[in-house]
Structures are given as structure tokens and as C-alpha cells.
N, C-alpha and C. Protein backbone atom coordinates (compact mmCIF):
# COMPACT_ATOMS: atom_id res chain seq x y z
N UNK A 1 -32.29 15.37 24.58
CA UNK A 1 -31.28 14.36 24.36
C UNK A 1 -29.92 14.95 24.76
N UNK A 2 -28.96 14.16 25.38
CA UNK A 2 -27.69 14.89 25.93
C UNK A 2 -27.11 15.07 25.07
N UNK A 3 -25.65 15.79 24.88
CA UNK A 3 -24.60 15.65 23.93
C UNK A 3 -24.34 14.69 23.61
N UNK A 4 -23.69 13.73 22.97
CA UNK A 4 -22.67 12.70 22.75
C UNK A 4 -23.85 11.39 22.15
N UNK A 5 -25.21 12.07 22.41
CA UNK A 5 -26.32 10.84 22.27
C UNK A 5 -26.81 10.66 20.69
N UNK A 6 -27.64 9.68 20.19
CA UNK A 6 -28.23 9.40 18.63
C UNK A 6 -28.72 9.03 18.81
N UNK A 7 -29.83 9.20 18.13
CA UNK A 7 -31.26 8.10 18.20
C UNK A 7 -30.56 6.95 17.12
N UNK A 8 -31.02 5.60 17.97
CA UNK A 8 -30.43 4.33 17.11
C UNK A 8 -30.79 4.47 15.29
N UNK A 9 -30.37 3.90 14.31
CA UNK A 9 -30.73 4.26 12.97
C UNK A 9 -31.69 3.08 13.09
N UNK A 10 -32.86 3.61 11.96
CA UNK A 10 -33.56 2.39 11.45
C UNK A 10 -33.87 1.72 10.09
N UNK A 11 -33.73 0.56 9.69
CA UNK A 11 -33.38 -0.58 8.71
C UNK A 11 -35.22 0.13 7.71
N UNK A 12 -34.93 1.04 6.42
CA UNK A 12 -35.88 1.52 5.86
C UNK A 12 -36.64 -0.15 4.76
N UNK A 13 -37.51 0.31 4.93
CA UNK A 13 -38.63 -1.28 4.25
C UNK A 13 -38.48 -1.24 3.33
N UNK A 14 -37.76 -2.39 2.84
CA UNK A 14 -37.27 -3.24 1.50
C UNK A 14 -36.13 -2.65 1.07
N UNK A 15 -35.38 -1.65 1.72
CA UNK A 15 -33.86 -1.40 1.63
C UNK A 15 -32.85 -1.92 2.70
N UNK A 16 -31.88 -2.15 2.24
CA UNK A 16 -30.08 -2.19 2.97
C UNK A 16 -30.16 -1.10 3.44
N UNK A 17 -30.26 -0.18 3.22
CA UNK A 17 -30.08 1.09 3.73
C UNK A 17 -30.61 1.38 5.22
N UNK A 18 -29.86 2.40 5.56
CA UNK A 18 -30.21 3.06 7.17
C UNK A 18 -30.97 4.16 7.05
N UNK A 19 -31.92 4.70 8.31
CA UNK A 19 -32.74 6.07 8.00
C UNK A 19 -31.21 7.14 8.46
N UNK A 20 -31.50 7.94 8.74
CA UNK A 20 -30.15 8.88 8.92
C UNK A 20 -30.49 9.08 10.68
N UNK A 21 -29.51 9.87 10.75
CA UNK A 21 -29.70 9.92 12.80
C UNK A 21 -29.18 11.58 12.95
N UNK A 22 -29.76 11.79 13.59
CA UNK A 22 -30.13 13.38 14.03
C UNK A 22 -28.79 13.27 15.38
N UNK A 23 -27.61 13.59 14.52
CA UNK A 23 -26.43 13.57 15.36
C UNK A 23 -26.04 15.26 16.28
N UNK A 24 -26.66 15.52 17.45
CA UNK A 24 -26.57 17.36 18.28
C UNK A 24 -25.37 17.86 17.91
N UNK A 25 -24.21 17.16 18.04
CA UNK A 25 -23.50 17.74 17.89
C UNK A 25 -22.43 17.75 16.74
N UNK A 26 -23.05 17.85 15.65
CA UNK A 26 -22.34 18.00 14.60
C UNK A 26 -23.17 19.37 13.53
N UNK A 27 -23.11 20.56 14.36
CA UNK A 27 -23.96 21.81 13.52
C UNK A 27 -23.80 21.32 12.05
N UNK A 28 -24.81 22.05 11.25
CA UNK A 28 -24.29 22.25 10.32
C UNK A 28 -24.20 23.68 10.01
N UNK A 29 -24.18 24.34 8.39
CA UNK A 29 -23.42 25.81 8.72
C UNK A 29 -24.15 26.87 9.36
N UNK A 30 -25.39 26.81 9.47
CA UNK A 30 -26.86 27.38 9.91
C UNK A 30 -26.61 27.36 11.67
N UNK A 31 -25.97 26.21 12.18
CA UNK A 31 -25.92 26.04 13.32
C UNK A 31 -27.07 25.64 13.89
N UNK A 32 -27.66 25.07 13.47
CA UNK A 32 -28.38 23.68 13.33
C UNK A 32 -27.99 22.26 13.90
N UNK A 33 -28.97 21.23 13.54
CA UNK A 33 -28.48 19.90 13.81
C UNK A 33 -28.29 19.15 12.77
N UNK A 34 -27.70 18.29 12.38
CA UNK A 34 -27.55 17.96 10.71
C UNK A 34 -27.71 15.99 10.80
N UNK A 35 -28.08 16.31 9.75
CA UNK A 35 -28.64 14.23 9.62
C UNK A 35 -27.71 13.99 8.61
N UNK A 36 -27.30 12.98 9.58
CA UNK A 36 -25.88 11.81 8.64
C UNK A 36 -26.39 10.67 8.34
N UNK A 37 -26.16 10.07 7.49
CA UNK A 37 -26.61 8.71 7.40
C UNK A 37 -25.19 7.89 7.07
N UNK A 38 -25.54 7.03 7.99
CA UNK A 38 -24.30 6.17 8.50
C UNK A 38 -24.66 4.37 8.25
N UNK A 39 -23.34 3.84 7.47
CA UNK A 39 -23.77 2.86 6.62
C UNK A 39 -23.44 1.79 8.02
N UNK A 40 -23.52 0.58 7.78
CA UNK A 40 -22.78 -0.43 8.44
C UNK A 40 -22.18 -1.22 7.50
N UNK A 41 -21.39 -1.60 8.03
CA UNK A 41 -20.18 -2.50 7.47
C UNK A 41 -20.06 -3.46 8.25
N UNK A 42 -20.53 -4.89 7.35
CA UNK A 42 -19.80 -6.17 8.06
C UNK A 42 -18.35 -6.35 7.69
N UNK A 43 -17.39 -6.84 8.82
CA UNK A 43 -16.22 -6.51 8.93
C UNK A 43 -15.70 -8.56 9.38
N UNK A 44 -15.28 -8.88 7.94
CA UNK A 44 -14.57 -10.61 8.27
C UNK A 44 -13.51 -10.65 8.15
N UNK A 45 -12.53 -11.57 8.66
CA UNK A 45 -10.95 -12.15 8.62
C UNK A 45 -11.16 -12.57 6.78
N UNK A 46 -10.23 -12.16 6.41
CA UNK A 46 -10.23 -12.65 4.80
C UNK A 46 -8.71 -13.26 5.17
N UNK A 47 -8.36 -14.16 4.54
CA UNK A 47 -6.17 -14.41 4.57
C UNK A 47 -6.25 -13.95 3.26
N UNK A 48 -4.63 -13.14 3.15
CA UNK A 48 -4.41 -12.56 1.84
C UNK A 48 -2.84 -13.68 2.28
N UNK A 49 -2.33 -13.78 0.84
CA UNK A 49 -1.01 -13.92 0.74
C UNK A 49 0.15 -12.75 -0.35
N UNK A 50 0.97 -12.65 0.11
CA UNK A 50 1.75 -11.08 -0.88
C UNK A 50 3.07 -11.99 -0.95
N UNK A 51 3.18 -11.66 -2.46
CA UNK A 51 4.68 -12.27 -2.87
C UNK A 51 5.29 -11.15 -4.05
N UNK A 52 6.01 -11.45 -4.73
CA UNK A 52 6.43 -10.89 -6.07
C UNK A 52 5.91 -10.91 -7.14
N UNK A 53 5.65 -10.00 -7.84
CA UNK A 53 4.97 -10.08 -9.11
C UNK A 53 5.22 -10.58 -9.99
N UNK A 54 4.36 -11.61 -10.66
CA UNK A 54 5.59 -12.33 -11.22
C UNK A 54 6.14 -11.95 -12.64
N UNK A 55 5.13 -10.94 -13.21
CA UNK A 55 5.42 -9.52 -14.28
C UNK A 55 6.23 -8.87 -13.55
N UNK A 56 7.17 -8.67 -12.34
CA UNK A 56 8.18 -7.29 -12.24
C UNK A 56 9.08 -8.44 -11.94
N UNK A 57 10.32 -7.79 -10.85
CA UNK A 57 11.57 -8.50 -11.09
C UNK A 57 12.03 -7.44 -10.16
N UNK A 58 12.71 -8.20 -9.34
CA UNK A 58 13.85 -7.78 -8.11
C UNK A 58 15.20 -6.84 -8.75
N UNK A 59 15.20 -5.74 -8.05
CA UNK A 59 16.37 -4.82 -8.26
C UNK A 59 17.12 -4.56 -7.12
N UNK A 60 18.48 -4.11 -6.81
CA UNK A 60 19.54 -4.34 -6.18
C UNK A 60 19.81 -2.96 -6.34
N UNK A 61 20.47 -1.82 -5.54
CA UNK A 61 21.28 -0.75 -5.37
C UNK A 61 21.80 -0.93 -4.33
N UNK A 62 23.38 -0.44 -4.23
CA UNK A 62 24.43 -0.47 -3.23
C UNK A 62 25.22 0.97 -2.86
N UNK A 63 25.41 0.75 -1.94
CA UNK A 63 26.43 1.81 -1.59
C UNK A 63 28.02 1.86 -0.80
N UNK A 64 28.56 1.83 -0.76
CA UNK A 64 30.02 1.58 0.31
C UNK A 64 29.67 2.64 1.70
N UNK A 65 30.26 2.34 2.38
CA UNK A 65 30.14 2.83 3.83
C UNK A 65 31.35 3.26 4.29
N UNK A 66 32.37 3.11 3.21
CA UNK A 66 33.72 3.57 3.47
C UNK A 66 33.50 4.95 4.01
N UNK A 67 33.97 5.85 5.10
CA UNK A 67 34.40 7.02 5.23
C UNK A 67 34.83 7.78 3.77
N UNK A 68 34.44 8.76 3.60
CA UNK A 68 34.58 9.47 2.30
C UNK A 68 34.58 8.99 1.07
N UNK A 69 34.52 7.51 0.91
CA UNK A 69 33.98 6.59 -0.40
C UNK A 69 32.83 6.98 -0.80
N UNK A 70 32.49 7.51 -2.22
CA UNK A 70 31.37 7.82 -2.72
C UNK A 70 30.90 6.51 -3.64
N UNK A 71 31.56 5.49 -3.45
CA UNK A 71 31.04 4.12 -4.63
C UNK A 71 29.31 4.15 -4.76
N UNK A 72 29.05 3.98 -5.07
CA UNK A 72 27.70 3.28 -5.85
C UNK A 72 27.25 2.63 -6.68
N UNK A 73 26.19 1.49 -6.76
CA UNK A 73 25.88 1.11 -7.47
C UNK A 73 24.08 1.28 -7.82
N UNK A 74 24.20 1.51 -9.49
CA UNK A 74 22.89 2.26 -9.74
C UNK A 74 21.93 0.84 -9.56
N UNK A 75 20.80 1.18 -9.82
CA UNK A 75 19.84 -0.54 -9.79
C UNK A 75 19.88 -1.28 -10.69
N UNK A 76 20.11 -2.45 -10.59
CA UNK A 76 20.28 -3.53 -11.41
C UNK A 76 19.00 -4.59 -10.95
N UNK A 77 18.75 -5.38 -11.91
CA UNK A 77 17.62 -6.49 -11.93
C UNK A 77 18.91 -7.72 -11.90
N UNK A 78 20.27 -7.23 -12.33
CA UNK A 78 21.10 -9.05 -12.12
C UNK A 78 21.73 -8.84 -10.77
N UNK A 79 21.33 -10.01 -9.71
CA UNK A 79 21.97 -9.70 -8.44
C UNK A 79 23.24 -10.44 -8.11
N UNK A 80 23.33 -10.87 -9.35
CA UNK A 80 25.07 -11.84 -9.01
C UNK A 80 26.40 -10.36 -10.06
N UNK A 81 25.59 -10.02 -10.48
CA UNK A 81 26.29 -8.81 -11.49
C UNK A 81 26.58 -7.76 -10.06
N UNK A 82 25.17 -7.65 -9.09
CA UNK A 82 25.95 -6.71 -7.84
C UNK A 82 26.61 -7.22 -6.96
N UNK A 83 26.67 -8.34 -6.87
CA UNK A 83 27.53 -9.03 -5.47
C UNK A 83 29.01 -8.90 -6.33
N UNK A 84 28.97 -9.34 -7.32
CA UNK A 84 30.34 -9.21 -8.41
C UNK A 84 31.01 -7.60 -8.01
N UNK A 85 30.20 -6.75 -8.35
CA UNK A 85 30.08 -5.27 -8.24
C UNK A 85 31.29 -5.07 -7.12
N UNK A 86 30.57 -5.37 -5.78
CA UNK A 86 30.52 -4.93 -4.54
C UNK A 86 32.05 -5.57 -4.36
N UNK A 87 32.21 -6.99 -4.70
CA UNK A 87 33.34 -7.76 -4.09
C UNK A 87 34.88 -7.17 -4.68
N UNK A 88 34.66 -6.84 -6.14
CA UNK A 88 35.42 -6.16 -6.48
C UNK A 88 35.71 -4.73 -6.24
N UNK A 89 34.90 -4.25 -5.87
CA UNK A 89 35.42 -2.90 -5.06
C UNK A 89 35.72 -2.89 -3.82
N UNK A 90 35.79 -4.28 -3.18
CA UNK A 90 36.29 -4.36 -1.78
C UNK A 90 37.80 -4.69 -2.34
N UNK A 91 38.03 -5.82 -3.79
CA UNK A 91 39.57 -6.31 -3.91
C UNK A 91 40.33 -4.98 -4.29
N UNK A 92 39.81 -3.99 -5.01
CA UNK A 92 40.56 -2.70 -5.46
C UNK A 92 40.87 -1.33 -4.24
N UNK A 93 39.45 -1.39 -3.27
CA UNK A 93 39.82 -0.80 -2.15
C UNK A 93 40.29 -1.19 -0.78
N UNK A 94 39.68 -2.23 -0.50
CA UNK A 94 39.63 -2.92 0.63
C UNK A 94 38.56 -2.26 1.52
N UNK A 95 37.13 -1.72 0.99
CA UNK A 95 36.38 -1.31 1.59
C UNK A 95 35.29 -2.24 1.55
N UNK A 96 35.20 -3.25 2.36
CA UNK A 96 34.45 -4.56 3.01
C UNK A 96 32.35 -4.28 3.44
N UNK A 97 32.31 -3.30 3.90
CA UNK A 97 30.87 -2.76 4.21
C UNK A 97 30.26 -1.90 2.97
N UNK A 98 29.04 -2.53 3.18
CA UNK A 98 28.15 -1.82 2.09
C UNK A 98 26.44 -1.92 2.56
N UNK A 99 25.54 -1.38 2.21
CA UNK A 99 24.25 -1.12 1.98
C UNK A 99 24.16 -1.74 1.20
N UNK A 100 22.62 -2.47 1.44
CA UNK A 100 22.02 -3.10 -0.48
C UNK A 100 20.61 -2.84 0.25
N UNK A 101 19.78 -2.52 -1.28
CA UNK A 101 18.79 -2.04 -0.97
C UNK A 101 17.89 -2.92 -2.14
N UNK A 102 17.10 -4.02 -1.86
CA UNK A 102 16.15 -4.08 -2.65
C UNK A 102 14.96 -4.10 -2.74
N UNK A 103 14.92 -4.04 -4.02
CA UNK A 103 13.08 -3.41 -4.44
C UNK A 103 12.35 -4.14 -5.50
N UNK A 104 11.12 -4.48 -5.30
CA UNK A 104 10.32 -5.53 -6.11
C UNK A 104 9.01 -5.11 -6.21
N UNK A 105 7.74 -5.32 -6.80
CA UNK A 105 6.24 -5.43 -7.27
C UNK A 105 6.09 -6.54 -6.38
N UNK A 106 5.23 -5.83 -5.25
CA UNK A 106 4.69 -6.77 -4.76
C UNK A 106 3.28 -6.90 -5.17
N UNK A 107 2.46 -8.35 -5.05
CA UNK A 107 1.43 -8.79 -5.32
C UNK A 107 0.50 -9.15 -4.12
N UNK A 108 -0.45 -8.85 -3.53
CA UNK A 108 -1.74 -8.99 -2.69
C UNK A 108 -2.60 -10.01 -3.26
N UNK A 109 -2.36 -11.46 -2.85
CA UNK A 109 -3.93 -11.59 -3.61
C UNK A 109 -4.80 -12.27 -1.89
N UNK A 110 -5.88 -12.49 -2.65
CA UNK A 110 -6.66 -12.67 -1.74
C UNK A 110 -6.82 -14.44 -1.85
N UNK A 111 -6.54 -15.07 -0.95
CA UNK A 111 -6.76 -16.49 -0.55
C UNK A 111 -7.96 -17.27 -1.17
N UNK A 112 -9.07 -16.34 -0.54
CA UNK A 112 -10.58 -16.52 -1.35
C UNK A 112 -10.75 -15.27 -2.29
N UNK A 113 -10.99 -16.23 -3.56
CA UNK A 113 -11.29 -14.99 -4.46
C UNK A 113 -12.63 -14.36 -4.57
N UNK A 114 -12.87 -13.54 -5.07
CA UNK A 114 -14.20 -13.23 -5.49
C UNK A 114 -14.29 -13.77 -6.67
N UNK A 115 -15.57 -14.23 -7.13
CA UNK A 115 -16.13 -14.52 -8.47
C UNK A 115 -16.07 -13.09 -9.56
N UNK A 116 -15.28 -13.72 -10.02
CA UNK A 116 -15.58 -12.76 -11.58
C UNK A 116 -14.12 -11.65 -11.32
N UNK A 117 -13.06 -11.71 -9.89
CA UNK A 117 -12.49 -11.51 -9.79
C UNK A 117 -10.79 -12.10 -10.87
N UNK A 118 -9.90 -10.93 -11.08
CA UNK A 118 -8.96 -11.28 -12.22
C UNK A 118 -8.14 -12.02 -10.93
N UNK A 119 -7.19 -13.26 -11.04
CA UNK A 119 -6.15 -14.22 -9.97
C UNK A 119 -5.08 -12.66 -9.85
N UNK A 120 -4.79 -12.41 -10.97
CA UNK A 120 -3.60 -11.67 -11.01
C UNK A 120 -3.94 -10.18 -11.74
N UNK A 121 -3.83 -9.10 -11.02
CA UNK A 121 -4.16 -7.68 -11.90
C UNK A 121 -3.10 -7.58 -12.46
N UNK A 122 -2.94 -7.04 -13.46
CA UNK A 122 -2.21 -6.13 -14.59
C UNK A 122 -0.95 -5.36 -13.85
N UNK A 123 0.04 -5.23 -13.88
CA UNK A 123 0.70 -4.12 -13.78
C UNK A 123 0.45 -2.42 -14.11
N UNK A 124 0.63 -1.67 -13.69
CA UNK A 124 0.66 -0.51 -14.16
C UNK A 124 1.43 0.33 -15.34
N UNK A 125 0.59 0.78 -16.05
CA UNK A 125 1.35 1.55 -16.90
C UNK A 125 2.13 2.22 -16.58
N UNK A 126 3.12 3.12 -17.27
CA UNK A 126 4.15 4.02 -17.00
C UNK A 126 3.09 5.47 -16.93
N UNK A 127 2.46 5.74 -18.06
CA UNK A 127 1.57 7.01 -17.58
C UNK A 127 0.20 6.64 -15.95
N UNK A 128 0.07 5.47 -16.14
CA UNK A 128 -1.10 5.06 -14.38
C UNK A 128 -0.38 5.48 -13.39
N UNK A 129 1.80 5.40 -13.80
CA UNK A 129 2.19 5.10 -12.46
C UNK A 129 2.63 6.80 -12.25
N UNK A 130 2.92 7.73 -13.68
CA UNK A 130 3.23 8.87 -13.07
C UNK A 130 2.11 9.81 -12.54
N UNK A 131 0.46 9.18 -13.26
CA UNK A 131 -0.66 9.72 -12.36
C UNK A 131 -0.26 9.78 -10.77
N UNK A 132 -0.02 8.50 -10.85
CA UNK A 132 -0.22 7.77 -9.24
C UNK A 132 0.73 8.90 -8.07
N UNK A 133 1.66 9.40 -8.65
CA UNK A 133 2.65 9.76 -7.84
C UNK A 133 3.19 10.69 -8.18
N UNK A 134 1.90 11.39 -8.66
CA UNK A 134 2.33 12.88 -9.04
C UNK A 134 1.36 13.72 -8.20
């Protein structure tokens, strides 16, 4: 059999499952030939739609762009409290440009659900989220 070749897999009797395929070029540590077994996956268009969570809530941080202006504003969830923020540090400086940066929980759901599937998951805990990103 050449390099790059597999014998096709075959559908084992009364399983989903595949037999494995005698892949040449993948040694194993012996330097050998080694058997993978390789699943298939049916692969469909699902539509998802992603919006805001409607457990989190939109936050706002700013910055000025003034030359040597260090203004900032830390994150806020009220966004008329930062436009307030911002406008008034343009009437006290006259520094007109700024950055805004916001940030929200977004939500994935899936168009078609699965049965027995939750509409809406849970938010994350504060200890799930410092797992997550630690």
C-alpha cells in the first residue's frame, strides 16, 4: 500500500461504530503501524441567533484621546451616567474625542432546540468564571 493510502473503514454489525484503519504513516513508538479509529460526523446548517443575556447587562468604559489627558472612565452598567461623564469633561476641558468600549453576556441559542434542552443556560458563577480563566 503507498504512503498517504487507508484501507476504507468498515460499519462493525449492529454498531455505529467504525472498524479502525491501519493508517502507514502514522508509527507508533515501536515504529510500527498504528490503528486509529476514526469516527464520522454528520455535519448540518443549524441557524443560531446571539443577543444579550438577558441575566447580564451592558457596561460602558471611556477614555479621552486628549494628548497627555489621562481622563477615564471606570465601567459603568448606566450609559446615560457615561455620556453625562464624557460631555462634561469635554465642557471643563474642551477635550471633544473619546473611546467607549462596550461589553455585555452574550447569549447563543440555537433556533431549533434540542428536546430536553434548557431555552436559556444559567450564567456563570463567580468561582466557574475564575476556573474558566485561570
Amino acid at each position: 500500500m503507498p504512503p498517504g493510502d487507508a484501507r476504507p473503514s468498515r460499519r462493525l454489525p449492529g454498531r455505529g461504530l467504525l472498524a479502525p484503519r491501519v493508517r502507514p504513516w502514522c508509527p507508533c513508538a515501536e515504529g510500527g503501524e498504528e490503528e486509529v479509529t476514526t469516527p464520522r460526523a454528520v455535519i448540518r446548517h443549524v441557524p443560531h441567533k446571539i443577543d444579550t443575556h438577558p441575566l447580564g447587562e451592558i457596561t460602558v468604559t471611556a477614555r479621552c484621546l486628549d494628548a497627555g489627558c489621562g481622563w477615564s472612565l471606570i465601567a459603568t452598567a448606566d450609559l446615560k451616567a457615561a455620556d453625562t461623564a464624557m460631555m462634561t469633561h469635554t465642557g471643563l476641558h474642551g477635550h471633544p474625542t473619546f473611546t467607549r468600549t462596550y461589553e455585555d453576556v452574550a447569549l447563543v441559542r440555537r433556533l431549533e432546540l434540542n428536546e430536553g434542552q434548557p431555552d436559556m443556560p444559567p450564567l456563570p458563577s463567580a468561582e466557574e468564571h475564575a476556573r474558566a480563566t485561570a
